[in-house]
N, C-alpha and C. Protein backbone atom coordinates (compact mmCIF):
# COMPACT_ATOMS: atom_id res chain seq x y z
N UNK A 1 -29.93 1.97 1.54
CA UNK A 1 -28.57 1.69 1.15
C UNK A 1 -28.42 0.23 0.70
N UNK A 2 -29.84 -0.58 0.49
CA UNK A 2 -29.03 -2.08 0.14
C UNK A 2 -28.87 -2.26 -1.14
N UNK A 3 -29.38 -1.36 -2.37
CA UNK A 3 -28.58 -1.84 -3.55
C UNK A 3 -26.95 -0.35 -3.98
N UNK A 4 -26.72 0.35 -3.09
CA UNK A 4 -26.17 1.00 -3.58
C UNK A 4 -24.65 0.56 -3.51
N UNK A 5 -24.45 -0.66 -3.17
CA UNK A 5 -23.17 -1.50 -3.54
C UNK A 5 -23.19 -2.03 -4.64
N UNK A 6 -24.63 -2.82 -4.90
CA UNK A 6 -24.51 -3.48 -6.13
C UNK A 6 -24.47 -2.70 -7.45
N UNK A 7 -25.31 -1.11 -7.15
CA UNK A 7 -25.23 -0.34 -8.24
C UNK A 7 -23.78 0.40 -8.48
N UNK A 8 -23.03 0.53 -7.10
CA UNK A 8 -21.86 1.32 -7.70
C UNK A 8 -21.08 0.09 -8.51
N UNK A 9 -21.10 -0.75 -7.80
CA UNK A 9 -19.87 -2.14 -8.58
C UNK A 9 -20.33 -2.16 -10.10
N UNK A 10 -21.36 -2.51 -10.38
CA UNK A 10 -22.37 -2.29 -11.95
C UNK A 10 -21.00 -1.08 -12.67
N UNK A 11 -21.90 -0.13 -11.69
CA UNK A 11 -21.68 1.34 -13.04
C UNK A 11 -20.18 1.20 -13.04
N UNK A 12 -18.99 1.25 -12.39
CA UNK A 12 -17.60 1.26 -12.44
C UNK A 12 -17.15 -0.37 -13.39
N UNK A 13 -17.99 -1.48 -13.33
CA UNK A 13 -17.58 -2.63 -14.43
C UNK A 13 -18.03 -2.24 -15.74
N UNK A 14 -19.08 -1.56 -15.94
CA UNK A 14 -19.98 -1.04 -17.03
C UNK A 14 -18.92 -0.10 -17.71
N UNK A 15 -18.49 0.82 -16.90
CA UNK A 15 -17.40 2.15 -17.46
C UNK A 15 -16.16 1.74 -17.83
N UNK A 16 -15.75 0.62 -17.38
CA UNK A 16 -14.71 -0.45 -18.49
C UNK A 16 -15.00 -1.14 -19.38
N UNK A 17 -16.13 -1.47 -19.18
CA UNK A 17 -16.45 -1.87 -19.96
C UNK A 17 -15.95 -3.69 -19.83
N UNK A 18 -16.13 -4.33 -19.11
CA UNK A 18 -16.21 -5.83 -18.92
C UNK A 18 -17.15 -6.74 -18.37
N UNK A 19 -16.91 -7.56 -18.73
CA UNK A 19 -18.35 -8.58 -18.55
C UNK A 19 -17.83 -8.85 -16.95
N UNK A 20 -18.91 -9.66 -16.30
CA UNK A 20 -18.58 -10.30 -14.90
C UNK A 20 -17.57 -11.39 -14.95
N UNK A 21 -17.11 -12.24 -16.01
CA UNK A 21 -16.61 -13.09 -16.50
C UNK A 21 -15.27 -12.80 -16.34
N UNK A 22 -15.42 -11.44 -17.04
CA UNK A 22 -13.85 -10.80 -17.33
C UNK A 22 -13.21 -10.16 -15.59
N UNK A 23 -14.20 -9.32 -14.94
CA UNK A 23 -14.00 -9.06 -14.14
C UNK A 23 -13.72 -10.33 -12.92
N UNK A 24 -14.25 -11.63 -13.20
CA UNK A 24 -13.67 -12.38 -12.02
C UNK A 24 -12.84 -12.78 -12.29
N UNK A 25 -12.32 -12.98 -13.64
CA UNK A 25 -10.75 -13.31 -14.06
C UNK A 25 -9.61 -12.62 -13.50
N UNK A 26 -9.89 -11.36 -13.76
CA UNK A 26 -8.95 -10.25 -13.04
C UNK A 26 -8.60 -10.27 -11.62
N UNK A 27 -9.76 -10.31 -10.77
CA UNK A 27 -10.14 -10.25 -9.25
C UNK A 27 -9.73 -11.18 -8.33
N UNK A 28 -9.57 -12.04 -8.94
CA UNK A 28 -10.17 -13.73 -8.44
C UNK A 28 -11.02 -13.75 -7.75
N UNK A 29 -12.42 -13.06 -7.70
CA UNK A 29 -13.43 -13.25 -7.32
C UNK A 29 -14.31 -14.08 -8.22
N UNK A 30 -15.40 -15.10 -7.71
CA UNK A 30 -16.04 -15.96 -8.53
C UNK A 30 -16.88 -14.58 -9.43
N UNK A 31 -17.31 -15.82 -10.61
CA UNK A 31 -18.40 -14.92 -11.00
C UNK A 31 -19.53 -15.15 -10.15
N UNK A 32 -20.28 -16.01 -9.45
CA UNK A 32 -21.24 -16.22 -9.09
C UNK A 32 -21.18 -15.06 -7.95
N UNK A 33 -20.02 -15.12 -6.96
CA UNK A 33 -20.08 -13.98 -5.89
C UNK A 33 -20.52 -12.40 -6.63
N UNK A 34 -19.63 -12.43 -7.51
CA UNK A 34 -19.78 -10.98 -8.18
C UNK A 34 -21.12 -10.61 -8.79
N UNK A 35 -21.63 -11.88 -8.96
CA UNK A 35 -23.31 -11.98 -9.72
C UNK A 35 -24.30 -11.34 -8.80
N UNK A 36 -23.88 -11.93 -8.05
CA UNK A 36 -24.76 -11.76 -6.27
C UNK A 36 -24.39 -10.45 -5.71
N UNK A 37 -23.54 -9.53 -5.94
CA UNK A 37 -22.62 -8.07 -5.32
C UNK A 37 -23.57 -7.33 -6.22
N UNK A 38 -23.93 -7.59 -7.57
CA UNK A 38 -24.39 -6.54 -8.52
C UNK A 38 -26.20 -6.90 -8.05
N UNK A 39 -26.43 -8.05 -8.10
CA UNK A 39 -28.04 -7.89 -7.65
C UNK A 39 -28.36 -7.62 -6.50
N UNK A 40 -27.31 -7.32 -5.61
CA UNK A 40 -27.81 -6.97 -4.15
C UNK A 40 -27.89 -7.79 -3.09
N UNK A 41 -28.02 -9.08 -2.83
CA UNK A 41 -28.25 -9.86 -2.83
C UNK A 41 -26.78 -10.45 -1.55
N UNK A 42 -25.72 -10.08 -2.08
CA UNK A 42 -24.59 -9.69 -1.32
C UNK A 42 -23.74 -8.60 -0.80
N UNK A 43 -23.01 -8.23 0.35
CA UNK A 43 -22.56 -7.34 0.96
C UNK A 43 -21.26 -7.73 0.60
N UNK A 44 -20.27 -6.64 0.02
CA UNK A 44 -18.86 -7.27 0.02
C UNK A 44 -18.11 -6.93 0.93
N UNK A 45 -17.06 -7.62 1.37
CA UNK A 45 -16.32 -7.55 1.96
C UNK A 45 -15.10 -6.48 2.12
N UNK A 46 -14.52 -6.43 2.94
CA UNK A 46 -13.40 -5.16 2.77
C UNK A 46 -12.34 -5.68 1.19
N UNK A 47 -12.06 -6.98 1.57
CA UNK A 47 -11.04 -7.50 0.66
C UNK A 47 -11.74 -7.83 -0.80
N UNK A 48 -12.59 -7.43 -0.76
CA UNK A 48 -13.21 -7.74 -1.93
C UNK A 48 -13.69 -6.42 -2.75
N UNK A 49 -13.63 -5.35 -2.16
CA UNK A 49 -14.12 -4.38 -2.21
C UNK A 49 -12.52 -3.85 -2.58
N UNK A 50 -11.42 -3.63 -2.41
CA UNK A 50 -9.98 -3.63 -2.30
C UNK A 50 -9.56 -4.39 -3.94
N UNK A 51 -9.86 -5.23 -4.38
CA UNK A 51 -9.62 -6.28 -5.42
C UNK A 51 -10.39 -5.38 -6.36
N UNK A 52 -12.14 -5.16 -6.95
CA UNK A 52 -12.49 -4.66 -7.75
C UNK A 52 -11.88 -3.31 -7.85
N UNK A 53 -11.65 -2.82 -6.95
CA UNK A 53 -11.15 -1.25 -7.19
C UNK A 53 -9.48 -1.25 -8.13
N UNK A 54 -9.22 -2.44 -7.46
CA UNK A 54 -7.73 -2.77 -8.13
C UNK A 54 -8.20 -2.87 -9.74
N UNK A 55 -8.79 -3.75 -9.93
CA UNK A 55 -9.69 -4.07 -11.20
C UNK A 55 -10.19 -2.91 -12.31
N UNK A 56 -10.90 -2.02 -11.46
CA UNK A 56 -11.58 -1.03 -11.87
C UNK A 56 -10.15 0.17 -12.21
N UNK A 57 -9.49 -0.09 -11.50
CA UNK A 57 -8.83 1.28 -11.96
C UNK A 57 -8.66 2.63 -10.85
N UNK A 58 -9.08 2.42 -10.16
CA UNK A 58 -9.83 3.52 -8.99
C UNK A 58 -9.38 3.06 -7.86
N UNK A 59 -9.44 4.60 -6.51
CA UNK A 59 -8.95 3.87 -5.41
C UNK A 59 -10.26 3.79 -4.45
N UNK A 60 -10.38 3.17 -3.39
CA UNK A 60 -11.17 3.23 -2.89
C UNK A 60 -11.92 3.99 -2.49
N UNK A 61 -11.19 5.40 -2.07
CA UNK A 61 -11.43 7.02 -1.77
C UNK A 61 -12.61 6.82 -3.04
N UNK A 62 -12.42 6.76 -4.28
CA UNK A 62 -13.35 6.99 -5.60
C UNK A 62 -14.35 5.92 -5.31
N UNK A 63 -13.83 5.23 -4.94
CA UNK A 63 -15.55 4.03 -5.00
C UNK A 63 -16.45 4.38 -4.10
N UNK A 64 -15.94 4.97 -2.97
CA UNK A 64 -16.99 5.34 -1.62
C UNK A 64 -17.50 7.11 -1.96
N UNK A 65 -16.64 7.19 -2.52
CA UNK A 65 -17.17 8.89 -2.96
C UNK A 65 -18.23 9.00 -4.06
N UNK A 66 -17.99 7.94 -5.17
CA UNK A 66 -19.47 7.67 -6.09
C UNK A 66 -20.35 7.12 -5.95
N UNK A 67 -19.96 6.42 -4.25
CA UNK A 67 -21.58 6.16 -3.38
C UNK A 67 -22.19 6.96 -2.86
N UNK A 68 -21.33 8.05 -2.28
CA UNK A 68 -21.77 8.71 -1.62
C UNK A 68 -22.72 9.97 -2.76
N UNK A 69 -22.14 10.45 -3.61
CA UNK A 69 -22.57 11.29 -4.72
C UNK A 69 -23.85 10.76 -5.26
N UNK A 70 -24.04 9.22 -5.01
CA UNK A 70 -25.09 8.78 -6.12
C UNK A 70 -26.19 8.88 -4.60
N UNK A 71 -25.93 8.52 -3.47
CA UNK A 71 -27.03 8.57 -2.30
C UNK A 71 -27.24 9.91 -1.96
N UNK A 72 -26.66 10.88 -2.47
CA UNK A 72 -26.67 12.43 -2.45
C UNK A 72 -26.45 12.61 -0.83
N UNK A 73 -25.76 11.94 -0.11
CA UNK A 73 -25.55 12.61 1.35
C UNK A 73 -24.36 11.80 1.69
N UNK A 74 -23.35 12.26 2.58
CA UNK A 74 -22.10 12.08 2.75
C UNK A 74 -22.28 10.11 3.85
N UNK A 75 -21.08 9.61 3.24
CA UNK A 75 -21.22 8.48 3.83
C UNK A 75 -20.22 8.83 5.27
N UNK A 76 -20.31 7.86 6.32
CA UNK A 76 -19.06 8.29 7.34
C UNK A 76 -19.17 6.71 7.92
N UNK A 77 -18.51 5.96 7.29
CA UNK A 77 -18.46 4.38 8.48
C UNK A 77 -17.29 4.53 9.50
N UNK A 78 -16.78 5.51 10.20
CA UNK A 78 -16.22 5.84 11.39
C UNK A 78 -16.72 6.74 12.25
N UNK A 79 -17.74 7.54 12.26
CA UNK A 79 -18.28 8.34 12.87
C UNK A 79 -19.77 8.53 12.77
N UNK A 80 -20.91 7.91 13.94
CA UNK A 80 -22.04 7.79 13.37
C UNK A 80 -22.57 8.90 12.98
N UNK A 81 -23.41 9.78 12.34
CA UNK A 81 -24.20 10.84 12.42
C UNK A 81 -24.89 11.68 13.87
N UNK A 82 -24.48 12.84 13.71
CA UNK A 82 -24.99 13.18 15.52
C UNK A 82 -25.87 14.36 14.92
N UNK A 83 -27.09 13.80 15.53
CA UNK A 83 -28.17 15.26 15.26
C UNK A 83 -27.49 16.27 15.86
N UNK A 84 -28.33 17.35 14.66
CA UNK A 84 -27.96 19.00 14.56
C UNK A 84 -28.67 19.24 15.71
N UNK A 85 -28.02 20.08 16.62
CA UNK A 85 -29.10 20.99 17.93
C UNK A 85 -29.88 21.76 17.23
């Protein structure tokens, strides 16, 4: 799971089609942070994660659901996984 933040943020800036430039204008996130979110390199934050989606167009429900679709198995950050008997 450590680039599949930086790849969903990518593909949803990519599908607008804006540079990182444009996108930290919007966000007020630096570009340098956002540089670092797409190479992996950084973990974003809730509030930061809240801002691109604003950006993007999408609600968060959609950003965690095209993580989950692209890792092909359901995400759950409130409930750990409990093996099957």
């Amino acid at each position: 799971m450590d680039r599949i933040f930086a790849n969903t943020i990518r593909y949803f800036r990519e599908e607008i089609g804006l540079s990182q430039v444009e996108i930290s204008m919007l966000s007020g996130i630096s570009q340098s942070e956002l540089s670092k979110l797409e190479d992996g390199s950084r973990w974003p934050r809730k509030k930061t994660i809240f801002r691109l989606c604003r950006v993007f167009g999408i609600s968060t429900k959609e950003f965690f659901r095209y993580m989950r679709d692209d890792m092909g198995y359901q995400l759950d950050f409130k409930h750990p996984a409990k093996p099957e008997d």
